[in-house]
Protein backbone atom coordinates (compact mmCIF):
# COMPACT_ATOMS: atom_id res chain seq x y z
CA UNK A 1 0.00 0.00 0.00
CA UNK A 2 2.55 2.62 1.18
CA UNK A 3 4.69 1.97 -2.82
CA UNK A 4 0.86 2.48 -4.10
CA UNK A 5 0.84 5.93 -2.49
CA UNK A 6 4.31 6.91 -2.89
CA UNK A 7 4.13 5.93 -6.68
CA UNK A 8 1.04 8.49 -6.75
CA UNK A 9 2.78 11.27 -5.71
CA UNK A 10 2.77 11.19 -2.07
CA UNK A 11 4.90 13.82 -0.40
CA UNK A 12 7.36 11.91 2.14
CA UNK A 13 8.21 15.54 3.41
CA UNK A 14 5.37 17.21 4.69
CA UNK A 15 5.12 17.22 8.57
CA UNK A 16 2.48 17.40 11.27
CA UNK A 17 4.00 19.06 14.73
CA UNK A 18 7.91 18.63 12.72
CA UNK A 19 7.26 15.10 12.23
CA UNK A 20 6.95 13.46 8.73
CA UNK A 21 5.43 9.94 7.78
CA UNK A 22 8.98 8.63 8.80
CA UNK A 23 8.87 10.29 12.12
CA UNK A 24 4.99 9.37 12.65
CA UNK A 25 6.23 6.21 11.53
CA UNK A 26 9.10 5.66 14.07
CA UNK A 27 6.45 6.98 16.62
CA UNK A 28 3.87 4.45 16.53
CA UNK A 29 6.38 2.08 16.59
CA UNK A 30 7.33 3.22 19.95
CA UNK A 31 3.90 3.35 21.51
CA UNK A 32 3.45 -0.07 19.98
CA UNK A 33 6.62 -1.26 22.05
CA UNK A 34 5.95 0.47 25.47
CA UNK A 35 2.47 -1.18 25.18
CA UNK A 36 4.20 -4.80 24.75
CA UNK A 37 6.72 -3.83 27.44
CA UNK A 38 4.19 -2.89 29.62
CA UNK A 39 2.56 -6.26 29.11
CA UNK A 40 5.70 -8.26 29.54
CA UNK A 41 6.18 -9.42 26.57
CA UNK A 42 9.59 -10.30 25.24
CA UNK A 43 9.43 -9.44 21.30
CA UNK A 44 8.67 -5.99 20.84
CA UNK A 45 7.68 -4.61 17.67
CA UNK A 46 11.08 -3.38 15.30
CA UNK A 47 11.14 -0.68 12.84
CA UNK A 48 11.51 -2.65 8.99
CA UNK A 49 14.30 -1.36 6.85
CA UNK A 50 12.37 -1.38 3.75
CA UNK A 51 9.41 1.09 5.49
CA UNK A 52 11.84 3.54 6.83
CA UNK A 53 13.44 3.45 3.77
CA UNK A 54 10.35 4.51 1.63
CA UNK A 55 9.46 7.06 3.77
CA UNK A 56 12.68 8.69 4.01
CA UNK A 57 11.99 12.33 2.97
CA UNK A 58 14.73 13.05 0.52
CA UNK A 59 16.18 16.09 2.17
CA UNK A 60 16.65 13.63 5.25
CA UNK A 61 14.73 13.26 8.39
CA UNK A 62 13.91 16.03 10.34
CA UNK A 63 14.98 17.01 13.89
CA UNK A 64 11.73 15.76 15.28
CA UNK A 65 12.33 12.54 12.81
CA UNK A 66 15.18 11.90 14.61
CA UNK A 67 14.28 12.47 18.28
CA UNK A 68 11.52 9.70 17.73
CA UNK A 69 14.09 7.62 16.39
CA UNK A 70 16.46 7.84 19.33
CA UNK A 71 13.27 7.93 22.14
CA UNK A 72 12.18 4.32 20.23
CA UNK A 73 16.22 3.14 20.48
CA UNK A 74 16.28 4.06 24.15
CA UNK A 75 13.20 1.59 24.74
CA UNK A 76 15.85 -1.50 23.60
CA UNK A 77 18.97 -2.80 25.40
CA UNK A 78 20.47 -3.17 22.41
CA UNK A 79 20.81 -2.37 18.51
CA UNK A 80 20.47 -5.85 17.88
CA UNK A 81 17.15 -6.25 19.69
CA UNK A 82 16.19 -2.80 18.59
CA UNK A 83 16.75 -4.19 14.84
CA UNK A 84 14.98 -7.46 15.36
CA UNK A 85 18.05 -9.26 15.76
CA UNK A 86 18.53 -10.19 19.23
């Protein structure tokens, strides 16, 4: 769905509060994985390469962009976990 919208012309770099779809993105991602912490549960959800990568604005992510980024990291004892990996 998300290539169906991009190859329509979505715009990857508007923004809602300095957030764009990436950082919205990265954001639910992070509510999803204090939820699952909360409950105890051991796999938490990971951010997919291939998403962030299509909704990468092309000048970059913004500042807000990457504050969600590193508030989701800090949920994660490691890279590897945070990744999916570990």
């Amino acid at each position: 769905m998300l290539r169906k919208l991009l190859a329509c012309g979505a715009n990857r770099s508007l923004t809602d509060d300095g957030l764009t779809a990436l950082g919205i993105y990265r954001t639910t991602i992070s509510d999803q994985a204090a939820v699952f912490a909360d409950a105890g549960l051991q796999r938490l959800p990971t951010l997919t390469f291939e998403v962030e990568g299509l909704l990468m604005p092309s000048h970059g992510p913004t500042d807000a962009d990457e504050a969600a980024y590193m508030s989701l990291l800090g949920q994660f004892e490691n890279r590897e976990a945070f990744y999916g990996a570990g």
